[in-house]
PDB file of N, CA and C in Angstrom:
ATOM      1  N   UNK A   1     152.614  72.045 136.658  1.00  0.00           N
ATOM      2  CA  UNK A   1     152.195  73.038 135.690  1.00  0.00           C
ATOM      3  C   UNK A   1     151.464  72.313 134.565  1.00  0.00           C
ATOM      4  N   UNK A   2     150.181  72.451 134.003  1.00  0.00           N
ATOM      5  CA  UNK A   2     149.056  71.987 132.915  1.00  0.00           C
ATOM      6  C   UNK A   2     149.855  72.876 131.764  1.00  0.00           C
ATOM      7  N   UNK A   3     149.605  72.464 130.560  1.00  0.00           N
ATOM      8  CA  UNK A   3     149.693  73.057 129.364  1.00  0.00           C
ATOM      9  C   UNK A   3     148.664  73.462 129.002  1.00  0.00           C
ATOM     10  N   UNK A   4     148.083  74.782 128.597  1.00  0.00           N
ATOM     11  CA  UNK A   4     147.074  75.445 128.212  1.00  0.00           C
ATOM     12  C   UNK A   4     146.928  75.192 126.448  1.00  0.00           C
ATOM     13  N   UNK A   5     145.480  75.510 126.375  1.00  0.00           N
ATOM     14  CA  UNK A   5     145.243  75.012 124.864  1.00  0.00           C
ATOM     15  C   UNK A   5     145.089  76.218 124.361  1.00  0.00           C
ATOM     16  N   UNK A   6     146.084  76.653 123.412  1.00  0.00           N
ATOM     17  CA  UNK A   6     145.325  78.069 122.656  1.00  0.00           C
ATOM     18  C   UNK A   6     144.590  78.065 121.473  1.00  0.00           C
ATOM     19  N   UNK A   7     143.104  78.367 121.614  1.00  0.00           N
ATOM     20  CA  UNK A   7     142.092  78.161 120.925  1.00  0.00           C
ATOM     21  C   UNK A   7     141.752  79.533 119.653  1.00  0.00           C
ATOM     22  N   UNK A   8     141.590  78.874 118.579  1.00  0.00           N
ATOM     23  CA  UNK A   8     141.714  80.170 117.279  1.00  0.00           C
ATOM     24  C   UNK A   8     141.838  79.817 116.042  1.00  0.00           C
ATOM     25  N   UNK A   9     142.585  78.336 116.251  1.00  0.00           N
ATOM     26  CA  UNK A   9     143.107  77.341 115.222  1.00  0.00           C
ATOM     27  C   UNK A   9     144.358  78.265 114.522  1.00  0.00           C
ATOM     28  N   UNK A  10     144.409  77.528 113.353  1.00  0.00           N
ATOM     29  CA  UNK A  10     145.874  77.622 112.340  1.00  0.00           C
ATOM     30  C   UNK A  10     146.358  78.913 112.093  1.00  0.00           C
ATOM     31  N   UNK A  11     145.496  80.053 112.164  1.00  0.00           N
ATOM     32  CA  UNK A  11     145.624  81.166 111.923  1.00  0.00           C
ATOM     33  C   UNK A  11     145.975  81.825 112.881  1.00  0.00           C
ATOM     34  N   UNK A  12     145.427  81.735 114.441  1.00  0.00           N
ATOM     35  CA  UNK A  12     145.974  82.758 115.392  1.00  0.00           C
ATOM     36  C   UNK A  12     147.053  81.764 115.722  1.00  0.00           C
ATOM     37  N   UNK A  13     147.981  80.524 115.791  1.00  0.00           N
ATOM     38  CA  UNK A  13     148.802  79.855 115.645  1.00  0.00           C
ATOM     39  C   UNK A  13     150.120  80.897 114.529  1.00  0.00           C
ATOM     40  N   UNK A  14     149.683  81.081 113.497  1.00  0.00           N
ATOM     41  CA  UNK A  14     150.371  81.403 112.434  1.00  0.00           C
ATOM     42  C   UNK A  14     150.733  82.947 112.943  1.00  0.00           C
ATOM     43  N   UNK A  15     149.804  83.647 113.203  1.00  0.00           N
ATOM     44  CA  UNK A  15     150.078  85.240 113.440  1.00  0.00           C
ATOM     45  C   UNK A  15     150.956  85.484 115.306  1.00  0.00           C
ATOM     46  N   UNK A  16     150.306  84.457 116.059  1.00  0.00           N
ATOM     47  CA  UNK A  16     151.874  84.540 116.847  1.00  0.00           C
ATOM     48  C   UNK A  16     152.798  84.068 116.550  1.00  0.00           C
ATOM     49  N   UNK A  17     152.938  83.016 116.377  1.00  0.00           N
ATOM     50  CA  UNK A  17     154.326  82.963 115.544  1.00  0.00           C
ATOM     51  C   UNK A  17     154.974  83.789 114.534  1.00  0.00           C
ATOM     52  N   UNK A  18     154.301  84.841 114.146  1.00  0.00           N
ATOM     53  CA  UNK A  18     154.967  85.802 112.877  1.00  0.00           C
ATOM     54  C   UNK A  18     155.183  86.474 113.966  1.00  0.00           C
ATOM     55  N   UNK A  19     154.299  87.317 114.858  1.00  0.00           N
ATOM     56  CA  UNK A  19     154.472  88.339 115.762  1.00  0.00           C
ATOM     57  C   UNK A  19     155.837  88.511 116.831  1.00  0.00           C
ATOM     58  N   UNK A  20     155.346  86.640 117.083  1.00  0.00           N
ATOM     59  CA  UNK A  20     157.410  86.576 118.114  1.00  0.00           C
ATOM     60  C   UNK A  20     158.535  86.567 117.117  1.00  0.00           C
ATOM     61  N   UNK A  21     158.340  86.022 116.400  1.00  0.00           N
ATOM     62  CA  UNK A  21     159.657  86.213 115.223  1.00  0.00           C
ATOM     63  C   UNK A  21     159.694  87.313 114.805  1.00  0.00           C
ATOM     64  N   UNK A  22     158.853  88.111 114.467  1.00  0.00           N
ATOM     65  CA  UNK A  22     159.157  89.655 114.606  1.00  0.00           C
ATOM     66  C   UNK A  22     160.172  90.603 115.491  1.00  0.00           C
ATOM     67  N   UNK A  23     158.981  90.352 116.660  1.00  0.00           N
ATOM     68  CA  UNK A  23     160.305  90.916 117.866  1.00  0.00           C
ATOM     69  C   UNK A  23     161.490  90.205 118.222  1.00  0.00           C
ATOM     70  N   UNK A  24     161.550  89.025 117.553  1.00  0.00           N
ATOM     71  CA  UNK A  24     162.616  88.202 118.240  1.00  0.00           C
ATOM     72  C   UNK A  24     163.572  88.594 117.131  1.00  0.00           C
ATOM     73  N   UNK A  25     163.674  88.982 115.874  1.00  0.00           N
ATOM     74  CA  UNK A  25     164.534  89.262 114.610  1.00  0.00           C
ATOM     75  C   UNK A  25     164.986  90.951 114.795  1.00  0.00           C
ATOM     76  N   UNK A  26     164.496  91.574 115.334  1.00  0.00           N
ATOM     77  CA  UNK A  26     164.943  92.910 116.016  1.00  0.00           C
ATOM     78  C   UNK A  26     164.038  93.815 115.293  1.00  0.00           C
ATOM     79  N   UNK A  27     162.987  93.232 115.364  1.00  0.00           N
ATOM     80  CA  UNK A  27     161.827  94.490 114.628  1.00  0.00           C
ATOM     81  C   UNK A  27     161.769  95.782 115.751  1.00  0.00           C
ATOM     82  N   UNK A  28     161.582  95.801 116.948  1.00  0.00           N
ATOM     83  CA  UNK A  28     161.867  96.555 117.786  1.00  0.00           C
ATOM     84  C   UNK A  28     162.846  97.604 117.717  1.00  0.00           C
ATOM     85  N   UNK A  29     164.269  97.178 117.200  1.00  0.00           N
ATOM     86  CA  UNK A  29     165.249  97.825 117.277  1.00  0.00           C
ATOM     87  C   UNK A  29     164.904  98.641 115.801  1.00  0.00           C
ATOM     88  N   UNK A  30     164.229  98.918 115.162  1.00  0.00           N
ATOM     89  CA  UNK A  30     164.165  99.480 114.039  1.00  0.00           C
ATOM     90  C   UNK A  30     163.624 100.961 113.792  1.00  0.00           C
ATOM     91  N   UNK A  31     163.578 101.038 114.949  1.00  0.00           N
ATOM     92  CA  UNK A  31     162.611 102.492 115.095  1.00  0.00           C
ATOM     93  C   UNK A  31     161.259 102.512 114.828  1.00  0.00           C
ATOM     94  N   UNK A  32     160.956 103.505 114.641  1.00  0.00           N
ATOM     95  CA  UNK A  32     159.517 104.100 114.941  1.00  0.00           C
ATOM     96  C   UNK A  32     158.904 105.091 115.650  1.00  0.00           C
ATOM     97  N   UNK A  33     159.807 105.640 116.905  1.00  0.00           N
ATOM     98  CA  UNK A  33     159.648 106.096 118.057  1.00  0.00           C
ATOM     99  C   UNK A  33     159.399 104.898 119.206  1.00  0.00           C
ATOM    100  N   UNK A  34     158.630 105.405 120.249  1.00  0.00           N
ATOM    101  CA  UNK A  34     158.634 105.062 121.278  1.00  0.00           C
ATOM    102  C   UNK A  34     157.214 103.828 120.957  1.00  0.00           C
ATOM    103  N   UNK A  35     157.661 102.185 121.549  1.00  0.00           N
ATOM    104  CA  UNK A  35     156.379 101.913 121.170  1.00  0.00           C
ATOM    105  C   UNK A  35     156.548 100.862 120.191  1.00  0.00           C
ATOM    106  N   UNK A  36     157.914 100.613 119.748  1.00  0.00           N
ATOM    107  CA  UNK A  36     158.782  99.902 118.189  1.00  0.00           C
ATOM    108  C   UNK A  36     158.678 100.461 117.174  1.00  0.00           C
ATOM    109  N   UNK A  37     158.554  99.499 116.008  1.00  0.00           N
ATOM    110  CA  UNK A  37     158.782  99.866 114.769  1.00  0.00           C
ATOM    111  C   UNK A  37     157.076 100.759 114.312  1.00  0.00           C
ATOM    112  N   UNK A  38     157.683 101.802 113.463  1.00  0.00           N
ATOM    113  CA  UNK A  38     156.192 102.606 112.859  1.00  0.00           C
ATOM    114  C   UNK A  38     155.547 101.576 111.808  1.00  0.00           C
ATOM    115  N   UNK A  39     153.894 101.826 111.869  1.00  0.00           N
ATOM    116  CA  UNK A  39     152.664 101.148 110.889  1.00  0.00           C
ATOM    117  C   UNK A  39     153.240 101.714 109.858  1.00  0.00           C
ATOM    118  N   UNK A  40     153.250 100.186 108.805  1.00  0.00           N
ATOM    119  CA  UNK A  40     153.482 100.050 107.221  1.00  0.00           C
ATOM    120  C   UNK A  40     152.083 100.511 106.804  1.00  0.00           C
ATOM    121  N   UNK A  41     152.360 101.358 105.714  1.00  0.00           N
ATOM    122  CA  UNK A  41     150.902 101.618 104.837  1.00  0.00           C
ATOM    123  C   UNK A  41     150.497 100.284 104.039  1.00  0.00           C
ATOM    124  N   UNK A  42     149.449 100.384 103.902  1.00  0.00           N
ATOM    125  CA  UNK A  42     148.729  98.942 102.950  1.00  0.00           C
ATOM    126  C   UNK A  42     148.269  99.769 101.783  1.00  0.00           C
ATOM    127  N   UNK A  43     148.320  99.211 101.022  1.00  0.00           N
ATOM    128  CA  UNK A  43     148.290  99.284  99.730  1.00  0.00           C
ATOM    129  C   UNK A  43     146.716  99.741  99.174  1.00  0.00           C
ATOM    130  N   UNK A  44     146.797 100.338  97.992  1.00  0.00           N
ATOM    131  CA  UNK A  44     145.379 101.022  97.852  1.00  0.00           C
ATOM    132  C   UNK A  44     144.181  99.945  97.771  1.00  0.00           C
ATOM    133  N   UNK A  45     143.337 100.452  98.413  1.00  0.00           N
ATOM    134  CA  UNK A  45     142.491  99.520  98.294  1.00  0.00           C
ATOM    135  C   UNK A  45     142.141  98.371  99.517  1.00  0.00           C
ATOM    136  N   UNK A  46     143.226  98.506 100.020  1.00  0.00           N
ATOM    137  CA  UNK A  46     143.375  97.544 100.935  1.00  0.00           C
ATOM    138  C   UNK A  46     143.407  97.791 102.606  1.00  0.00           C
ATOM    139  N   UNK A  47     142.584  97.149 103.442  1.00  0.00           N
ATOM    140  CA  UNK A  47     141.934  97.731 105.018  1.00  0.00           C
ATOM    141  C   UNK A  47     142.851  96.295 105.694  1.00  0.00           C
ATOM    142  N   UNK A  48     142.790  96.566 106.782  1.00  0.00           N
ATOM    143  CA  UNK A  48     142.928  95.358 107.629  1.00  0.00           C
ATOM    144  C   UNK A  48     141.970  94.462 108.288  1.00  0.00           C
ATOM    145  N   UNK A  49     140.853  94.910 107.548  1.00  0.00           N
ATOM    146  CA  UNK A  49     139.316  94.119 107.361  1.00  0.00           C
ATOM    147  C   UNK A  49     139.805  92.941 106.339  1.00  0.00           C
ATOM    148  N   UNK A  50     139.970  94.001 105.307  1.00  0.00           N
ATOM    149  CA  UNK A  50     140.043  93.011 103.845  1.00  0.00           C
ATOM    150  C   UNK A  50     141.224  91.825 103.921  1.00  0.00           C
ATOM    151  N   UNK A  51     142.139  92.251 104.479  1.00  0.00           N
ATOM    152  CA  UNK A  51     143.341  91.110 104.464  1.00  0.00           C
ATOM    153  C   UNK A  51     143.115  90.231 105.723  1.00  0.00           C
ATOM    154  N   UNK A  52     141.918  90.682 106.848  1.00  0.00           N
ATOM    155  CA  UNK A  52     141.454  89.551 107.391  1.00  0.00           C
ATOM    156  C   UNK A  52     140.885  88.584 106.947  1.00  0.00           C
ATOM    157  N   UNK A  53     139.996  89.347 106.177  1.00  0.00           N
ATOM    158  CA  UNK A  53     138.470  88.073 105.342  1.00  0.00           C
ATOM    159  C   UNK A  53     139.895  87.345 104.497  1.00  0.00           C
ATOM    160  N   UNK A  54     140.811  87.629 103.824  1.00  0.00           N
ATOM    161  CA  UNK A  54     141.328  86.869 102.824  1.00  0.00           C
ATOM    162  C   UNK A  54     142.066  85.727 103.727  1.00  0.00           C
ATOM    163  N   UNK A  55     142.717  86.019 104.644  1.00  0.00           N
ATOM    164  CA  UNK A  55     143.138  85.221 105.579  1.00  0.00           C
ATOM    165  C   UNK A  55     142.342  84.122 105.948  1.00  0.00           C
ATOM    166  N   UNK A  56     141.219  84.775 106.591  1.00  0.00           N
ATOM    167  CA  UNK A  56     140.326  83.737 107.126  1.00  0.00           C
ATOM    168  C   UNK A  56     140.005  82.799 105.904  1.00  0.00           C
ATOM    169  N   UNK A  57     139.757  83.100 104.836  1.00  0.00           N
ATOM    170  CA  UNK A  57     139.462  82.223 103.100  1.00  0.00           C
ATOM    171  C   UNK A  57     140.366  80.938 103.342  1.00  0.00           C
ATOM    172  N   UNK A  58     141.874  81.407 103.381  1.00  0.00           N
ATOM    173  CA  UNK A  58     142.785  80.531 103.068  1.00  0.00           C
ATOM    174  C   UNK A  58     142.736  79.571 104.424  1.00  0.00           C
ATOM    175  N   UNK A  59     142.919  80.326 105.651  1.00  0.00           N
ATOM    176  CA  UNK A  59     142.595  79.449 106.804  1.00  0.00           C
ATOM    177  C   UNK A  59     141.380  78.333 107.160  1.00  0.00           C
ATOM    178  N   UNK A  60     140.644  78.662 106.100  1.00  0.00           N
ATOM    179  CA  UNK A  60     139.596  77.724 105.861  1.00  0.00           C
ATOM    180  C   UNK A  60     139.527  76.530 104.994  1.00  0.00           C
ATOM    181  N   UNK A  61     140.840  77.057 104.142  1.00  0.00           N
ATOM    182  CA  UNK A  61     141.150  76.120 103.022  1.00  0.00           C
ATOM    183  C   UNK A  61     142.502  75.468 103.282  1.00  0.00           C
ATOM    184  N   UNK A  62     142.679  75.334 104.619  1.00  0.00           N
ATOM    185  CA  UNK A  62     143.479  74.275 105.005  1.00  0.00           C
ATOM    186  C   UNK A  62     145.254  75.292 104.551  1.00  0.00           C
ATOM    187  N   UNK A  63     145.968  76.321 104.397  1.00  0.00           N
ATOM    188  CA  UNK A  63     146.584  76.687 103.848  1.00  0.00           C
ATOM    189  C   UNK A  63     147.670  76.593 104.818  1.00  0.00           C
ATOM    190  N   UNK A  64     147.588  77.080 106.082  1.00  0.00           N
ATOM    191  CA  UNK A  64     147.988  77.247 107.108  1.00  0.00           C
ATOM    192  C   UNK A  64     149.102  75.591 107.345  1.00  0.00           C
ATOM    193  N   UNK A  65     148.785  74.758 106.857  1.00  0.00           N
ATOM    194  CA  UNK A  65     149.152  73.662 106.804  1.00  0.00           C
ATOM    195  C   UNK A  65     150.508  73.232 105.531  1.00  0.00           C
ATOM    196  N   UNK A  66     149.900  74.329 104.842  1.00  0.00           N
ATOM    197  CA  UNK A  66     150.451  74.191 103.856  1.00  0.00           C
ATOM    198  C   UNK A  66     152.209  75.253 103.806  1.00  0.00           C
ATOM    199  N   UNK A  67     152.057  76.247 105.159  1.00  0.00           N
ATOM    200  CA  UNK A  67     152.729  76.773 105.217  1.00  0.00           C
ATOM    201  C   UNK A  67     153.809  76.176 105.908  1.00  0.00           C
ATOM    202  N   UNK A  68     153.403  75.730 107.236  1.00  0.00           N
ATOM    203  CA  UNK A  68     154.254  74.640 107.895  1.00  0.00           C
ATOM    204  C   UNK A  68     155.222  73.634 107.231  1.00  0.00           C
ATOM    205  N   UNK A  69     154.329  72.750 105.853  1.00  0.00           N
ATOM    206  CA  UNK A  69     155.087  71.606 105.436  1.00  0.00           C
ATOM    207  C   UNK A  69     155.940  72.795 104.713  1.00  0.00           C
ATOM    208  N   UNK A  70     155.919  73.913 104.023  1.00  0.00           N
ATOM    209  CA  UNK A  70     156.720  74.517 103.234  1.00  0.00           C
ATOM    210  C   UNK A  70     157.758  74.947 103.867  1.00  0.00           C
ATOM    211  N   UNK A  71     157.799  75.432 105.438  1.00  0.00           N
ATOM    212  CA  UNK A  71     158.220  75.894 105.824  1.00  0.00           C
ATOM    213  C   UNK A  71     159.934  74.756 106.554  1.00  0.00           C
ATOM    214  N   UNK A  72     158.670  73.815 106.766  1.00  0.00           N
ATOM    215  CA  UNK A  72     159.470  72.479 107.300  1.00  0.00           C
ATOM    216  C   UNK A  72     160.666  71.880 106.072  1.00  0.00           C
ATOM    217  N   UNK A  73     160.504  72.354 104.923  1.00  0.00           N
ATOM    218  CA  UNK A  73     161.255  72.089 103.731  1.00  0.00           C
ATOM    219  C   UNK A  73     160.246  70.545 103.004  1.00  0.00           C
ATOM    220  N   UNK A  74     159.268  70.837 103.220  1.00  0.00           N
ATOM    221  CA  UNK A  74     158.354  69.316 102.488  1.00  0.00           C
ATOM    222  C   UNK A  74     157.959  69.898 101.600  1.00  0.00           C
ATOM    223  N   UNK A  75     157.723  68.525 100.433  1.00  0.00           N
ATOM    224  CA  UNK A  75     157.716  69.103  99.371  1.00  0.00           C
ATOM    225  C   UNK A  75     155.999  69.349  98.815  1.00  0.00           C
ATOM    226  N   UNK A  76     155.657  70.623  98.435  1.00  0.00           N
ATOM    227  CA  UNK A  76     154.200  70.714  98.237  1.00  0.00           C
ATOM    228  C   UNK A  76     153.859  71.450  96.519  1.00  0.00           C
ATOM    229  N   UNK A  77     152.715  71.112  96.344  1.00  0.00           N
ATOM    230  CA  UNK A  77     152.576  71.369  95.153  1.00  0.00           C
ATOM    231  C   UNK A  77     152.286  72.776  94.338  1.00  0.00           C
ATOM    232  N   UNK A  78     152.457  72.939  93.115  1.00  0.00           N
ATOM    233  CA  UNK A  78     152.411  74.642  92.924  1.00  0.00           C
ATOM    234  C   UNK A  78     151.579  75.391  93.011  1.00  0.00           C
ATOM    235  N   UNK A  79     150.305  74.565  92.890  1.00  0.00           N
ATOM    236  CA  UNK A  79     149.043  75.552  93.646  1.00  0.00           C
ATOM    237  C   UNK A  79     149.689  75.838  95.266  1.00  0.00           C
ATOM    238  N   UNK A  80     149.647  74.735  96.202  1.00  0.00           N
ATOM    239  CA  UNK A  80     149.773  75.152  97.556  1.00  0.00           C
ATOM    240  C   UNK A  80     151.299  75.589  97.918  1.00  0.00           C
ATOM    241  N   UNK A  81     152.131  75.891  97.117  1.00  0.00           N
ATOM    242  CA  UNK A  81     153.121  76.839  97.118  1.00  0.00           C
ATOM    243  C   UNK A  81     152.623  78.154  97.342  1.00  0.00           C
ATOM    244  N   UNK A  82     151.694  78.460  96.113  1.00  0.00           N
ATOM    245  CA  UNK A  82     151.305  80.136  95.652  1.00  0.00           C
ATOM    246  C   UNK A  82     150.335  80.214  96.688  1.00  0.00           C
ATOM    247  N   UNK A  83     149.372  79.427  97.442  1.00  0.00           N
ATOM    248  CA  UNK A  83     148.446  79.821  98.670  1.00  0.00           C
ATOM    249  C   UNK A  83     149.212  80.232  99.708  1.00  0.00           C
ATOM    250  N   UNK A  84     150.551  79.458  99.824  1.00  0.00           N
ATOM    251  CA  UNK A  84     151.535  79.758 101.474  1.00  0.00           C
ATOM    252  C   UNK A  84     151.654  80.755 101.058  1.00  0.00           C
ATOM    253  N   UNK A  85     152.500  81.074  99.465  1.00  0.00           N
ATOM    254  CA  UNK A  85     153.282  82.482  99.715  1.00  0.00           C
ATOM    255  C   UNK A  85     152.304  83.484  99.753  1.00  0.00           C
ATOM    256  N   UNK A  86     151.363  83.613  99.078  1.00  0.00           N
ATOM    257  CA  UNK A  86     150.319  84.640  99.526  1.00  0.00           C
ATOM    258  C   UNK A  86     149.563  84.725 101.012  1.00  0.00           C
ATOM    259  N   UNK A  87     149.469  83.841 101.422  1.00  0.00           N
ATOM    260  CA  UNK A  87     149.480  83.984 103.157  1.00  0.00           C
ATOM    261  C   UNK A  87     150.377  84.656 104.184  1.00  0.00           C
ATOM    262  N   UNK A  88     151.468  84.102 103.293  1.00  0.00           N
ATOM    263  CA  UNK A  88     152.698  84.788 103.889  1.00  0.00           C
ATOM    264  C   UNK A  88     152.658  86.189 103.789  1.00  0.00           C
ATOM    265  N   UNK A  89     152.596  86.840 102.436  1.00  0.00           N
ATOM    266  CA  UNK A  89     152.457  87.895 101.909  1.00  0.00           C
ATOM    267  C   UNK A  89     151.169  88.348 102.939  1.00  0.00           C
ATOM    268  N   UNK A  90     150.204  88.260 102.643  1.00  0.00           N
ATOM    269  CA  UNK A  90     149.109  88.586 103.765  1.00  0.00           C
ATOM    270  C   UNK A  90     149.545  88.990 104.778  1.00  0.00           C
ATOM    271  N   UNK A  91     150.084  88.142 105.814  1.00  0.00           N
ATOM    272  CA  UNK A  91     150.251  87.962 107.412  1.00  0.00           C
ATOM    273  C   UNK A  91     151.458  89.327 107.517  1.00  0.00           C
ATOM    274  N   UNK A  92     151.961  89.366 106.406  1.00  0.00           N
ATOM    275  CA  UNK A  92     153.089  90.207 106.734  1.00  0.00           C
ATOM    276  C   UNK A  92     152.295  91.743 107.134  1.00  0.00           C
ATOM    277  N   UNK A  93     151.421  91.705 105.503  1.00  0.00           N
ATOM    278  CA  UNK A  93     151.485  93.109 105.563  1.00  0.00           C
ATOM    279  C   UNK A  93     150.068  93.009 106.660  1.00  0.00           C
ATOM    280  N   UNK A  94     149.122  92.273 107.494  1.00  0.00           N
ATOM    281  CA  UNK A  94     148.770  92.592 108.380  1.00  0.00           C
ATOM    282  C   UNK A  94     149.300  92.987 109.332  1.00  0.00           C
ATOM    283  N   UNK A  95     150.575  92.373 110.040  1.00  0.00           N
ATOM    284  CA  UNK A  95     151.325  92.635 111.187  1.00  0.00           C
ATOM    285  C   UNK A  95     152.124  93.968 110.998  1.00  0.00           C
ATOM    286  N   UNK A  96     152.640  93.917 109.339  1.00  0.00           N
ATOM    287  CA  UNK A  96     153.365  95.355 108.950  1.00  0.00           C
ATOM    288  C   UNK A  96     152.271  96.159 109.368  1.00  0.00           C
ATOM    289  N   UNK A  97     151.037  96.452 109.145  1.00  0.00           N
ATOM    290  CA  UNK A  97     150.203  97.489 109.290  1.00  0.00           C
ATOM    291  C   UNK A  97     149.723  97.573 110.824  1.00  0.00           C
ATOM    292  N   UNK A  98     150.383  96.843 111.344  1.00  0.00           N
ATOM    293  CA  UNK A  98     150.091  96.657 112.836  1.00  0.00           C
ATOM    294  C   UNK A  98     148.662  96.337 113.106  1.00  0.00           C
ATOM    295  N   UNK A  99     147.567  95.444 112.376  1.00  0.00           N
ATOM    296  CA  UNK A  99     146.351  95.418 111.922  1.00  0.00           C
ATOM    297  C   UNK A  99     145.988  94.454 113.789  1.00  0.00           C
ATOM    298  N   UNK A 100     147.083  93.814 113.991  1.00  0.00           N
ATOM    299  CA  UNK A 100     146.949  93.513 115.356  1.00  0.00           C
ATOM    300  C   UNK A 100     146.890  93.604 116.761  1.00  0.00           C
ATOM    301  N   UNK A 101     147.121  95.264 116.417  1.00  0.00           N
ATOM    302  CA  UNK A 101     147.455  95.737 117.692  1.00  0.00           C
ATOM    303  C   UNK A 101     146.395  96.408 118.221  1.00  0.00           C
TER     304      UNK A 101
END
């Protein structure tokens, strides 16, 4: 068996990994009807265009990296603190809005 390369970089890396930890934390079991959990509204103003382009910004600015060492418990600085957590924040409410499906 070869190991396949999944190509997309840091960002489609980052959004499966939110997506299996999703279903793997019992997002499923939460209702919605049939299908899992029901689409979170996004906030005024806000498309799942727009929280792409912002994504893609930070994924460009190396952030994605920054989430990992944070995540890993390394220690990072308070700018690239406030880039993870707003990525974080991002990724959520993309996947909350089901912007992936």
């Amino acid at each position: 068996m070869t190991a396949r390369v999944v190509r997309g970089g840091p960002f489609r890396l980052a959004l499966l990994s939110a997506a299996m930890a999703a279903a793997l934390t019992g997002g499923c079991a939460s209702g919605g009807g049939p299908g899992g959990p029901s689409k979170k509204a996004l906030a005024n103003g806000e498309s799942c265009g727009s929280i792409k382009q912002q994504l893609n910004k930070l994924d460009a600015r190396g952030v994605p990296a920054s989430v990992q060492a944070q995540a890993a418990g390394k220690k990072i600085s308070g700018q690239q603190k406030a880039d993870a957590d707003l990525y974080n924040q991002l990724l959520n409410d993309y996947l909350g809005a089901r912007c992936h499906v």
